[in-house]
C-alpha atoms as a PDB file:
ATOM      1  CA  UNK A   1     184.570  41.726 264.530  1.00  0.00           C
ATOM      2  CA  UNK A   2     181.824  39.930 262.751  1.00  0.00           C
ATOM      3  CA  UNK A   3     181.061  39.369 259.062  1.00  0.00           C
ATOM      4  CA  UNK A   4     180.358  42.111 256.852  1.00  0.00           C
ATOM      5  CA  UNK A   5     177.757  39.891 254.434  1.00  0.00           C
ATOM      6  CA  UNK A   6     176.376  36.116 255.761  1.00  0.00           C
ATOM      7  CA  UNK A   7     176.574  33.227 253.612  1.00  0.00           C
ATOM      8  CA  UNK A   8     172.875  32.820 253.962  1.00  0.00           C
ATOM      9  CA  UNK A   9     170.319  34.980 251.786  1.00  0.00           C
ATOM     10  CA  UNK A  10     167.645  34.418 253.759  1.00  0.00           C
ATOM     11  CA  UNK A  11     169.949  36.112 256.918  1.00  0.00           C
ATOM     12  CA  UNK A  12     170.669  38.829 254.844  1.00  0.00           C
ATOM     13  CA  UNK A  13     166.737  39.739 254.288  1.00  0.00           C
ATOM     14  CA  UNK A  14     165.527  38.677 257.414  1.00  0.00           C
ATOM     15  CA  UNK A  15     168.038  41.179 259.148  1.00  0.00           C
ATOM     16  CA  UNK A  16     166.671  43.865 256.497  1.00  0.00           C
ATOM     17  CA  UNK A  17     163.079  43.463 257.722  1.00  0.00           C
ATOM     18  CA  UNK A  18     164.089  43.925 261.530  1.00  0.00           C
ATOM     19  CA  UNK A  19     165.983  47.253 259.911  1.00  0.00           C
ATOM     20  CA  UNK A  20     162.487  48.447 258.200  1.00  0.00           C
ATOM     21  CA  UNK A  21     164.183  48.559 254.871  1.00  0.00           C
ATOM     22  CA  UNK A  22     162.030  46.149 253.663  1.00  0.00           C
ATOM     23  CA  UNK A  23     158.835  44.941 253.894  1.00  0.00           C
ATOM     24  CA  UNK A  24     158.051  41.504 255.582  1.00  0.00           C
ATOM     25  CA  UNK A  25     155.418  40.941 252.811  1.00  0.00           C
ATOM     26  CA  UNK A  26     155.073  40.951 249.422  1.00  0.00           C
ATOM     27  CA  UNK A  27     152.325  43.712 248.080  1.00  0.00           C
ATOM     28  CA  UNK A  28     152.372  41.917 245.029  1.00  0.00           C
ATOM     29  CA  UNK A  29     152.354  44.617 242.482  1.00  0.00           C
ATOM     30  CA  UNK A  30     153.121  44.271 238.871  1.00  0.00           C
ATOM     31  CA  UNK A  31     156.415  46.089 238.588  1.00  0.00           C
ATOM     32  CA  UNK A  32     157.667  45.275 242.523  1.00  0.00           C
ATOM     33  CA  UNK A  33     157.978  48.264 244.534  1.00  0.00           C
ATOM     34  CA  UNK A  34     162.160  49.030 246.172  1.00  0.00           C
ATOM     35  CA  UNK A  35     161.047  47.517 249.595  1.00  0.00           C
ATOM     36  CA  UNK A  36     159.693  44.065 248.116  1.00  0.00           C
ATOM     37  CA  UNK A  37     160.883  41.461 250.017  1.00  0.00           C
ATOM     38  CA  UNK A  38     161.187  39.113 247.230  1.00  0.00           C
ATOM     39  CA  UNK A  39     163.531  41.614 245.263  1.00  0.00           C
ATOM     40  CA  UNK A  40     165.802  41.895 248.137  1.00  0.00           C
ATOM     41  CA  UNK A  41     166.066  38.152 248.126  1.00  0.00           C
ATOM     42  CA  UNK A  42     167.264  37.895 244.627  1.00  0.00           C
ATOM     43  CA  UNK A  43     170.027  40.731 245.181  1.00  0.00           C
ATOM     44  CA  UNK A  44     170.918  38.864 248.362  1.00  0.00           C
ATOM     45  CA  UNK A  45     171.113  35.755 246.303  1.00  0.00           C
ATOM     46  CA  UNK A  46     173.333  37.352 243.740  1.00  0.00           C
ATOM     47  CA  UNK A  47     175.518  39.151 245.831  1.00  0.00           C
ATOM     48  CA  UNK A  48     176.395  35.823 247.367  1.00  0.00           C
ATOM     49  CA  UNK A  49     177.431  34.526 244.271  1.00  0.00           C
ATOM     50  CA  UNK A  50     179.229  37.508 243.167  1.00  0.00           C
ATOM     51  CA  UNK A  51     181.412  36.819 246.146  1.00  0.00           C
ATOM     52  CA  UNK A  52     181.901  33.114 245.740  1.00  0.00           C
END
């Protein structure tokens, strides 16, 4: 079987996008909106170094 998360954040969104959970741009609003792109790069960020 294959990893559960990938060592690479970037993986972890791109694969999201294909999904449709989130967008493949940024709308840019003020307070970002749950399917932000950029958002789901921070979590995947931390969540990599919560399990380093």
């Amino acid at each position: 079987m294959g990893k559960k998360h990938a060592d690479d954040p970037r993986t972890v969104v791109r694969k999201l996008m294909k999904a449709g959970k989130v967008k493949k741009k940024c709308c840019r609003s003020k307070d970002r909106c749950k399917k932000c792109p950029v958002l789901a790069l921070k979590k995947a960020k931390k969540q990599v170094e919560k399990a380093a």
